[in-house]
C-alpha atoms as a PDB file:
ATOM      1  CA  UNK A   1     126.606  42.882 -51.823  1.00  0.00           C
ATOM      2  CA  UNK A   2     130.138  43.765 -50.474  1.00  0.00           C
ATOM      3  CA  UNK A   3     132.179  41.133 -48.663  1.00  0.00           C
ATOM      4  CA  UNK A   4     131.096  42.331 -45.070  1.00  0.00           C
ATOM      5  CA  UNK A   5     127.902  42.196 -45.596  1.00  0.00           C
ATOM      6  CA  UNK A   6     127.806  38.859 -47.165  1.00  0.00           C
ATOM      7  CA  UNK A   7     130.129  37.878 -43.921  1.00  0.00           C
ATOM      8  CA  UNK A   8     127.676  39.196 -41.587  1.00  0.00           C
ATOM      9  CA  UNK A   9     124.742  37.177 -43.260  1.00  0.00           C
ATOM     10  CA  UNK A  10     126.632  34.088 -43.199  1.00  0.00           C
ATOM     11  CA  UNK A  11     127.799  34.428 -39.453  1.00  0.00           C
ATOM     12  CA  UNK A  12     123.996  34.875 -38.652  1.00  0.00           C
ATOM     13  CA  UNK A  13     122.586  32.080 -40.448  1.00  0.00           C
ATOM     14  CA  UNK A  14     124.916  30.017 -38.579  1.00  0.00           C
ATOM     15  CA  UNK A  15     123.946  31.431 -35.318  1.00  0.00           C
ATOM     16  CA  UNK A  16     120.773  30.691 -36.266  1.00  0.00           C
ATOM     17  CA  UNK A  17     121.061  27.417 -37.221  1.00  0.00           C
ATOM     18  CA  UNK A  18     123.433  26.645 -34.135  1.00  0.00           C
ATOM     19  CA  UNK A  19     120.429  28.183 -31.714  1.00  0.00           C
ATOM     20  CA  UNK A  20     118.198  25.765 -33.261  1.00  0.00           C
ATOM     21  CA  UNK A  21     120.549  22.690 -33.494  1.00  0.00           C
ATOM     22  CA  UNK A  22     120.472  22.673 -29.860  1.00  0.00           C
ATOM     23  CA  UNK A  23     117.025  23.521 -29.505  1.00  0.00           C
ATOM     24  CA  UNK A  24     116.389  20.492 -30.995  1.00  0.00           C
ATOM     25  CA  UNK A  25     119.223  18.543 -29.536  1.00  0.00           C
ATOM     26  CA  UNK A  26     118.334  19.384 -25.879  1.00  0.00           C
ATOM     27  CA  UNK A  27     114.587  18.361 -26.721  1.00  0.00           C
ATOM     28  CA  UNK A  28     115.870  15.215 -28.482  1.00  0.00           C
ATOM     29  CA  UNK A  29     117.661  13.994 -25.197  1.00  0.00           C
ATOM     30  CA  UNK A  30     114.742  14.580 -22.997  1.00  0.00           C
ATOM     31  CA  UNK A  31     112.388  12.548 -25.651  1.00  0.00           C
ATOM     32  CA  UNK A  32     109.503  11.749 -25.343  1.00  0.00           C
ATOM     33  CA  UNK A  33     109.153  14.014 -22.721  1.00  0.00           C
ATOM     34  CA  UNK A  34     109.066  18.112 -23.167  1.00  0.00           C
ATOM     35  CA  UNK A  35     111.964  20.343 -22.768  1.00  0.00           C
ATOM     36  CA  UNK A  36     112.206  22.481 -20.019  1.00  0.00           C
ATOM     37  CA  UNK A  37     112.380  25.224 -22.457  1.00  0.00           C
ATOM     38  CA  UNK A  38     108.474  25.394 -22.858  1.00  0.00           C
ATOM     39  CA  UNK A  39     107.537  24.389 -19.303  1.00  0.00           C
ATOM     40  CA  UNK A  40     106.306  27.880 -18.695  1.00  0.00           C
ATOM     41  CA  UNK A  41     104.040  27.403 -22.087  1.00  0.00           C
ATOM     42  CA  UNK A  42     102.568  23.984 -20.755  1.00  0.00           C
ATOM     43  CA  UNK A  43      99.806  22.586 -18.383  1.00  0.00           C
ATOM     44  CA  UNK A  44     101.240  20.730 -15.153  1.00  0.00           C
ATOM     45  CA  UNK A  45     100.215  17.688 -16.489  1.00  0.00           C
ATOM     46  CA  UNK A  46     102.397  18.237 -19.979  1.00  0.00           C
ATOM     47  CA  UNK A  47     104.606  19.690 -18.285  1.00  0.00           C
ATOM     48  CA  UNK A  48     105.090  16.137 -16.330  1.00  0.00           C
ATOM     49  CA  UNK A  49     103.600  13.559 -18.179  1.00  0.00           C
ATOM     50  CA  UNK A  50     102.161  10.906 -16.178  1.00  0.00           C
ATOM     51  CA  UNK A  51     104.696   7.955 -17.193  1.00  0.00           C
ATOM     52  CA  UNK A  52     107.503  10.352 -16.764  1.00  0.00           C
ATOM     53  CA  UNK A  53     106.695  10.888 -12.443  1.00  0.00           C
ATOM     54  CA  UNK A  54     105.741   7.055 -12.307  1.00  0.00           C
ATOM     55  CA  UNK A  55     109.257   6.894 -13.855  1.00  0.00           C
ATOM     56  CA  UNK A  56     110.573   8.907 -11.052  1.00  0.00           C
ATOM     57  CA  UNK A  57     108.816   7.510  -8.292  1.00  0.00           C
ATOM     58  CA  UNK A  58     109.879   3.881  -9.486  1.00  0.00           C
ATOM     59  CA  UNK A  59     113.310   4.563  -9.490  1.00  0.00           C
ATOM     60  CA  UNK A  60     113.088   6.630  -6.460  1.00  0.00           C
ATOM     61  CA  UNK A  61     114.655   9.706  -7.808  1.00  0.00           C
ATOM     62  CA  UNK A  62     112.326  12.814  -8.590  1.00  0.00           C
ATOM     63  CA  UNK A  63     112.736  15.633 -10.361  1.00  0.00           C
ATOM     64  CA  UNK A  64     113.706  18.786  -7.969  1.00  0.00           C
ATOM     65  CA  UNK A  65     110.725  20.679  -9.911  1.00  0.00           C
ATOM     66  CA  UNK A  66     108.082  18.992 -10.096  1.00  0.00           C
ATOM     67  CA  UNK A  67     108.349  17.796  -6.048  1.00  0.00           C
ATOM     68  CA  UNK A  68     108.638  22.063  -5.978  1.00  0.00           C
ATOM     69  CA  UNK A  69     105.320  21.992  -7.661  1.00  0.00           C
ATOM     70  CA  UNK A  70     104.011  18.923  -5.780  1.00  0.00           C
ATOM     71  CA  UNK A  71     104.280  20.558  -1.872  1.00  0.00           C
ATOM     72  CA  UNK A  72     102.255  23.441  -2.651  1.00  0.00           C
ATOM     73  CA  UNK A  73      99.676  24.060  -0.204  1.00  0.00           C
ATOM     74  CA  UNK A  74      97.555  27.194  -1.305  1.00  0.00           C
ATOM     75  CA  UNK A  75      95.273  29.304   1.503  1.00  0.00           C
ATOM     76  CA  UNK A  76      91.622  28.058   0.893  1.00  0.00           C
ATOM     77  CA  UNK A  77      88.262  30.235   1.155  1.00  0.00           C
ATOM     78  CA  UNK A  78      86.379  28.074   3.581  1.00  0.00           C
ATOM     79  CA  UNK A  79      82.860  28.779   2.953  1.00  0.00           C
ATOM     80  CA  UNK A  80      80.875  29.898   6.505  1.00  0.00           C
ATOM     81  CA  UNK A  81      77.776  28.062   7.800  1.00  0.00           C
ATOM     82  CA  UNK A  82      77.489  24.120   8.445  1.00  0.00           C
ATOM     83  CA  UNK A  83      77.700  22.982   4.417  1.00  0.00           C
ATOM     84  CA  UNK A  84      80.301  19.511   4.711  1.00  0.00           C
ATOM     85  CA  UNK A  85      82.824  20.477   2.252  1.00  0.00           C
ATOM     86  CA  UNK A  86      85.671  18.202   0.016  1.00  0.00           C
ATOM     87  CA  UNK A  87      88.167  17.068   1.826  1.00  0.00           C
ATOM     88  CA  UNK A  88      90.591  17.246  -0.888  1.00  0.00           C
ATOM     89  CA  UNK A  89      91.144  17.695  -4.743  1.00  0.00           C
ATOM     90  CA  UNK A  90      90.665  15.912  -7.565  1.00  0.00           C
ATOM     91  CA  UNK A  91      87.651  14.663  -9.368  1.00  0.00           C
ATOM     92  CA  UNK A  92      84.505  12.737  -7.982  1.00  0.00           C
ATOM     93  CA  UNK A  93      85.244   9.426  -8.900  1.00  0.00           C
ATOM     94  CA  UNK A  94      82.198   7.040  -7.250  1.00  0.00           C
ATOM     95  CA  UNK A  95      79.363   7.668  -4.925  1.00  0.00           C
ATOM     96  CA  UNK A  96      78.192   4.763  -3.464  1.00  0.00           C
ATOM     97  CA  UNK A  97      76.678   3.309  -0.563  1.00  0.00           C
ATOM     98  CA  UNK A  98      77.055  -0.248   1.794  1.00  0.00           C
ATOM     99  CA  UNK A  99      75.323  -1.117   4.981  1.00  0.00           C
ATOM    100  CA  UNK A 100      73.959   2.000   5.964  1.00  0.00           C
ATOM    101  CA  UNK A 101      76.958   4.348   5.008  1.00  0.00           C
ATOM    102  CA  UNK A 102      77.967   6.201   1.764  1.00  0.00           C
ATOM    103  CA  UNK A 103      81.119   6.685   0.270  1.00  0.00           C
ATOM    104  CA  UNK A 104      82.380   9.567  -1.572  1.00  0.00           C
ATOM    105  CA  UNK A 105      85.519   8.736  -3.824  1.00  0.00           C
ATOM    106  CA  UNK A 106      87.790  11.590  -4.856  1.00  0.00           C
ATOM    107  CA  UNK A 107      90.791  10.568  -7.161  1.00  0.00           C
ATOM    108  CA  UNK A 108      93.805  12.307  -6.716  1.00  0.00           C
ATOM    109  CA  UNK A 109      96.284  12.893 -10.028  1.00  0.00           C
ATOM    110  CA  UNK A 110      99.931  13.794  -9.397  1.00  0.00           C
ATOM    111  CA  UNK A 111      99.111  17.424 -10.451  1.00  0.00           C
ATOM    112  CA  UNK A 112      96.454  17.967  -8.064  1.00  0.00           C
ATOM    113  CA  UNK A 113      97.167  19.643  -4.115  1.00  0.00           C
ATOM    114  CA  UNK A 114      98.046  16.583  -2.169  1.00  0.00           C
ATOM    115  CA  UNK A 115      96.829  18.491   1.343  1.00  0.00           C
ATOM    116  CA  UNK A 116      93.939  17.553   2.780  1.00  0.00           C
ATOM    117  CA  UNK A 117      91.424  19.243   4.515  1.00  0.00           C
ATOM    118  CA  UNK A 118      88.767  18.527   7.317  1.00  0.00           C
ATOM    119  CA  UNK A 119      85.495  18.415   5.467  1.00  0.00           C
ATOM    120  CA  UNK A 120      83.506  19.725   9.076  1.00  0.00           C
ATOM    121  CA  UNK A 121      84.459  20.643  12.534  1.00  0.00           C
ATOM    122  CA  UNK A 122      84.285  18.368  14.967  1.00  0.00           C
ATOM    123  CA  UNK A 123      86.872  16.256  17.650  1.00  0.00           C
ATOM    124  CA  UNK A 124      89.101  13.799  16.317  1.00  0.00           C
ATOM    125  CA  UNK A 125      87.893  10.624  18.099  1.00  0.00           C
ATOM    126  CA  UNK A 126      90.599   8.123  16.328  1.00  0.00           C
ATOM    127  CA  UNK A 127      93.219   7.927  13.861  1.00  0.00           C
ATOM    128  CA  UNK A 128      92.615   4.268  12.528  1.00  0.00           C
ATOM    129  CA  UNK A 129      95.445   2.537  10.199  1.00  0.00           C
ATOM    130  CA  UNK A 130      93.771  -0.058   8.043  1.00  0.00           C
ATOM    131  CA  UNK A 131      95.146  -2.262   5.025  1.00  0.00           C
ATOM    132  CA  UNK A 132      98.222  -4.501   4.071  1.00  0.00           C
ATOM    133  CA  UNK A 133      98.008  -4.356   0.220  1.00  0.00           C
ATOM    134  CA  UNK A 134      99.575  -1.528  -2.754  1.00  0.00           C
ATOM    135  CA  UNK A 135      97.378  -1.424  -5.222  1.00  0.00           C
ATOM    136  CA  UNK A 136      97.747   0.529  -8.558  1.00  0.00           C
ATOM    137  CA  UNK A 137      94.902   2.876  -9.409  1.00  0.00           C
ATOM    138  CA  UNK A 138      91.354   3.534  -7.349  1.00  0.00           C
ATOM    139  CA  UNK A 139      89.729  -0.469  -8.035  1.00  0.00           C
ATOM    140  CA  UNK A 140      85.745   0.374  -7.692  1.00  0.00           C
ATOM    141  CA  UNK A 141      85.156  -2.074  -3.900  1.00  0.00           C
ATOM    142  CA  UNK A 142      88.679  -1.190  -2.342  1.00  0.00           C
ATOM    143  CA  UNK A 143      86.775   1.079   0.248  1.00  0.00           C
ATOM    144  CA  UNK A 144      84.761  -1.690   1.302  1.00  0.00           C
ATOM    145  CA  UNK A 145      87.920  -3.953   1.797  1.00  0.00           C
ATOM    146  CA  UNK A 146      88.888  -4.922   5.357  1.00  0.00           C
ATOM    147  CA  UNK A 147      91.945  -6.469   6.810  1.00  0.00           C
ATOM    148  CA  UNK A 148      94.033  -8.572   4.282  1.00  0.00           C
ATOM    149  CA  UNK A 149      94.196  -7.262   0.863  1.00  0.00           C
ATOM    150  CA  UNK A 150      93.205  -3.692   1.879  1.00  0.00           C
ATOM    151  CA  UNK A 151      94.848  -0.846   0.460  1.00  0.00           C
ATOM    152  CA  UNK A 152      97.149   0.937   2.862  1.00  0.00           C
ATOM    153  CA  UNK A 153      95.304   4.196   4.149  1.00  0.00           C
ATOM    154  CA  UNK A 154      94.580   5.928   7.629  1.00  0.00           C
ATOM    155  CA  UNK A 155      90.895   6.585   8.471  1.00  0.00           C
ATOM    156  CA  UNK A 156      90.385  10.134  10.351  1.00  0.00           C
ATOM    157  CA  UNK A 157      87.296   9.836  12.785  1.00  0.00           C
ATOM    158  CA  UNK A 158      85.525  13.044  13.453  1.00  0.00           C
ATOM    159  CA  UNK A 159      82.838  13.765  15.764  1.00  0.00           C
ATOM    160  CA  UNK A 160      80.684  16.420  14.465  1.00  0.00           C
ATOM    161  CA  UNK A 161      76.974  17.980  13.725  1.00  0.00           C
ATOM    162  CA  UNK A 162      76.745  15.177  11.516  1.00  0.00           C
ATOM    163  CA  UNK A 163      77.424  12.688  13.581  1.00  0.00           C
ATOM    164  CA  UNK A 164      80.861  10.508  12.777  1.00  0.00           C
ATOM    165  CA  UNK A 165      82.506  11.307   9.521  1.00  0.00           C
ATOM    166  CA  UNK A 166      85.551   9.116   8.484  1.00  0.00           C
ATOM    167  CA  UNK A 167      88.248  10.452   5.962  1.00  0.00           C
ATOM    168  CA  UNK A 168      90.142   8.002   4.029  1.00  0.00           C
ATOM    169  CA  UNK A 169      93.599   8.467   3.108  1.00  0.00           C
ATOM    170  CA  UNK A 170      94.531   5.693   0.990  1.00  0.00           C
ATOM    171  CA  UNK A 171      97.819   5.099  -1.038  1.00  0.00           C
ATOM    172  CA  UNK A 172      98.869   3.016  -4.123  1.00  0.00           C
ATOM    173  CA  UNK A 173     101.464   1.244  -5.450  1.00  0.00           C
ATOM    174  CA  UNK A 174     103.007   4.720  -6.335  1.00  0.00           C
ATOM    175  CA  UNK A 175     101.658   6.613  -3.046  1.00  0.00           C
ATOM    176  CA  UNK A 176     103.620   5.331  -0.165  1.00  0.00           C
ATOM    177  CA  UNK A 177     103.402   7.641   1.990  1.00  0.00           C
ATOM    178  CA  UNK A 178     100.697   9.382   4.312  1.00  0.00           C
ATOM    179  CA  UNK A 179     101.004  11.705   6.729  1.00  0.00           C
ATOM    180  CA  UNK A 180      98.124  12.688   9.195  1.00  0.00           C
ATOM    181  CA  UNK A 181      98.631  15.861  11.565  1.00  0.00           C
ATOM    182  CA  UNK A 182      96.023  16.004  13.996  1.00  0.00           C
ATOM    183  CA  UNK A 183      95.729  13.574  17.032  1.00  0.00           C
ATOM    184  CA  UNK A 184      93.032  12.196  18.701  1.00  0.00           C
ATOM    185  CA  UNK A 185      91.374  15.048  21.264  1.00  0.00           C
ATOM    186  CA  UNK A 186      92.689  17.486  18.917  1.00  0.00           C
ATOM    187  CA  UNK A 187      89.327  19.877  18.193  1.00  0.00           C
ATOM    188  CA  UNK A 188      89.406  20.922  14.577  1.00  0.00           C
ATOM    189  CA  UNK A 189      87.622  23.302  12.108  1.00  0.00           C
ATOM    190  CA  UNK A 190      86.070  22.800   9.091  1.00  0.00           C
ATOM    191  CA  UNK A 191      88.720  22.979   5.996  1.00  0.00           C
ATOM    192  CA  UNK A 192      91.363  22.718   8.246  1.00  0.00           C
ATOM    193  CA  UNK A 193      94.722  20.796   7.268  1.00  0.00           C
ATOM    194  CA  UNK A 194      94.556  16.682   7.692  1.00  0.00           C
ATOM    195  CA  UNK A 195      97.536  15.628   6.291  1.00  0.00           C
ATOM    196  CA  UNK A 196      98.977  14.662   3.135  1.00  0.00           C
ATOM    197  CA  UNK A 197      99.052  11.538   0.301  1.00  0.00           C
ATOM    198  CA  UNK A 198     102.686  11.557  -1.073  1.00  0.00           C
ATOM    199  CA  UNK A 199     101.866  10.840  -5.315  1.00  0.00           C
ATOM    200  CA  UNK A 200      98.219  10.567  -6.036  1.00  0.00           C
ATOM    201  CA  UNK A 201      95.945   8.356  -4.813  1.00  0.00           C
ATOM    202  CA  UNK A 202      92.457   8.364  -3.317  1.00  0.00           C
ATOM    203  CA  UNK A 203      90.241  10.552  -0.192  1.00  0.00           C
ATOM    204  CA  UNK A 204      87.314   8.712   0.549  1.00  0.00           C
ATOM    205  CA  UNK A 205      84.885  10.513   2.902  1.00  0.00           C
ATOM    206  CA  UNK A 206      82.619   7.980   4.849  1.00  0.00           C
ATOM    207  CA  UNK A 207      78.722   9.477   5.338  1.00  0.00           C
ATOM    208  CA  UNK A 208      75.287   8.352   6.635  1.00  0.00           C
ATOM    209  CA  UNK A 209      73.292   7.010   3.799  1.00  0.00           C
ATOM    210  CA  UNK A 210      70.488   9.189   4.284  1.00  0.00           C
ATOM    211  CA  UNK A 211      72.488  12.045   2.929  1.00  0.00           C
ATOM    212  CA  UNK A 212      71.796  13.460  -0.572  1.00  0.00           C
ATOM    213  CA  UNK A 213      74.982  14.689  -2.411  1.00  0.00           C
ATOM    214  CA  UNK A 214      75.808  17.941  -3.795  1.00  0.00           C
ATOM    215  CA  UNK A 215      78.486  16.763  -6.215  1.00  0.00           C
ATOM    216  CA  UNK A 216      77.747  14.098  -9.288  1.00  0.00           C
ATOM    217  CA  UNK A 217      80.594  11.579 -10.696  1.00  0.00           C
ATOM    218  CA  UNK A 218      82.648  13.307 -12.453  1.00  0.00           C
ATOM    219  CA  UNK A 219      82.466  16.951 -11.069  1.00  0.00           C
ATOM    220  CA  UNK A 220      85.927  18.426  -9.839  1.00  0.00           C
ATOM    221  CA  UNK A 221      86.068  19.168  -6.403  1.00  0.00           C
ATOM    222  CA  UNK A 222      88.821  21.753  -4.473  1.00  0.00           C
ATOM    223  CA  UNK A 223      89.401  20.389  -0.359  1.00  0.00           C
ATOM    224  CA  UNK A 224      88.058  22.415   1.760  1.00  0.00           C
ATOM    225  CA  UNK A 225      86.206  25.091  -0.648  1.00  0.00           C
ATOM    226  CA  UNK A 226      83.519  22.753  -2.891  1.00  0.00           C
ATOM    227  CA  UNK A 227      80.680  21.870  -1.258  1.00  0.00           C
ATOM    228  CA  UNK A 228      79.834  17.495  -0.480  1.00  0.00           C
ATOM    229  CA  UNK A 229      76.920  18.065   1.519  1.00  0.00           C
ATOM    230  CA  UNK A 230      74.665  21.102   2.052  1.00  0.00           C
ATOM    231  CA  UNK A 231      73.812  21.984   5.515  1.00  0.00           C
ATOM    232  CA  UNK A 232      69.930  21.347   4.874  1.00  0.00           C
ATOM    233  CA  UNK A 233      70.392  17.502   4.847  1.00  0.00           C
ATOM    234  CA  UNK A 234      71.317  17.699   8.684  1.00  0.00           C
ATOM    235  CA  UNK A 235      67.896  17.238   9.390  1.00  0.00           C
ATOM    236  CA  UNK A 236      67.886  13.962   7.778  1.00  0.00           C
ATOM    237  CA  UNK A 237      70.125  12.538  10.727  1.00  0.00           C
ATOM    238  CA  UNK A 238      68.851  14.919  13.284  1.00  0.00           C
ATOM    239  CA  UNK A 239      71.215  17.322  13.189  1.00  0.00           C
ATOM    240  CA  UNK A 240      71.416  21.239  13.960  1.00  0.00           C
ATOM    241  CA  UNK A 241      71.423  23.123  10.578  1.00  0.00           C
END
């Protein structure tokens, strides 16, 4: 091998081994998190690990990506006829029922779109703020919870086909912040915009208890597209289907 090419191989095998030294060095300052140099290879929820946002939200400074990533609001494919459909994402966390109404938990993660969506059209008849109390996760009874030691949330009333429908945005200890865009009077359609939970959280819609779900604990739901309620359980309250 002749001097220049042994040069050349050397000069290489450094570059090589500089590329990777700070590969690994930019990855070791971000530790235990990912480096941004395989966010395009990961999952949102790799991609921001779930201690890493509470992190953020904690100290009240968030990365410039991720709230990017956090404001989408895709176009939905509202499904025609009178079906009641989810009035946001997430998964199906509890369905329930207490004096005469049910309750239909969804559980919000930070990854999932934090707009909400009318699950039927109707008039807003009042925009209700309930609750004194942050609470950390979605605790099984906090829908039932009244006055003190409620979780902060704002209860949408509709008027509708089937009959008065409450939404429940609720917050945590993490999700501070709602906002609710419709006012009372305002005539809405099904799957239109609500509002939004800033950082996770909880939807609860509030039903009559004669209604018969079409979603089971567990199933993932997408606001204003999956289907709560199918139109043929109107007649169960009297309604038109």
């Amino acid at each position: 091998m002749t001097l220049f090419k042994a040069i050349k191989v050397v000069f290489w095998q450094i570059a090589i081994l500089a590329v990777c030294g700070m590969v690994i060095g930019y990855w070791a300052l971000r530790f235990p998190y990912p480096s941004p140099l395989i966010f395009d290879l990961l999952s949102p929820n790799k991609r921001w690990p779930t201690q890493q946002v509470s992190d953020w939200v904690t100290s009240g400074n968030i990365d410039e990506g991720f709230m990017t990533f956090f404001y989408r609001d895709p176009d939905r494919s509202i499904p025609a006829g009178n079906d009641m459909v989810a009035p946001a994402d997430g998964s199906i966390r509890y369905i329930d029922e207490k004096d005469g109404v049910k309750y239909v938990v969804i559980a919000l993660t930070f990854w999932d779109v934090h707009v909400q969506r009318s699950p039927v059209a109707g008039i807003v008849v009042k925009v209700e703020d309930q609750g004194d109390t942050l609470m950390d996760g979605e605790a099984y009874n906090m829908v039932y919870l009244k006055e003190k030691m409620s979780p902060v949330q704002k209860i949408i009333h509709i008027q509708s086909d089937w009959g008065l429908i409450k939404v429940r945005l609720i917050t945590s200890a993490l999700a501070r912040r709602i906002e609710v865009w419709p006012k009372v009077g305002d005539k809405i359609e099904k799957g239109q915009r609500l509002g939004r939970i800033h950082l996770g959280s909880t939807v609860v819609v509030d039903v009559p208890d004669q209604l018969t779900p079409a979603v089971n604990i567990g199933d993932i739901v997408v606001a204003g597209e999956s289907i709560l309620f199918k139109a043929d359980e109107l007649k169960k309250i009297g309604g038109e289907k």
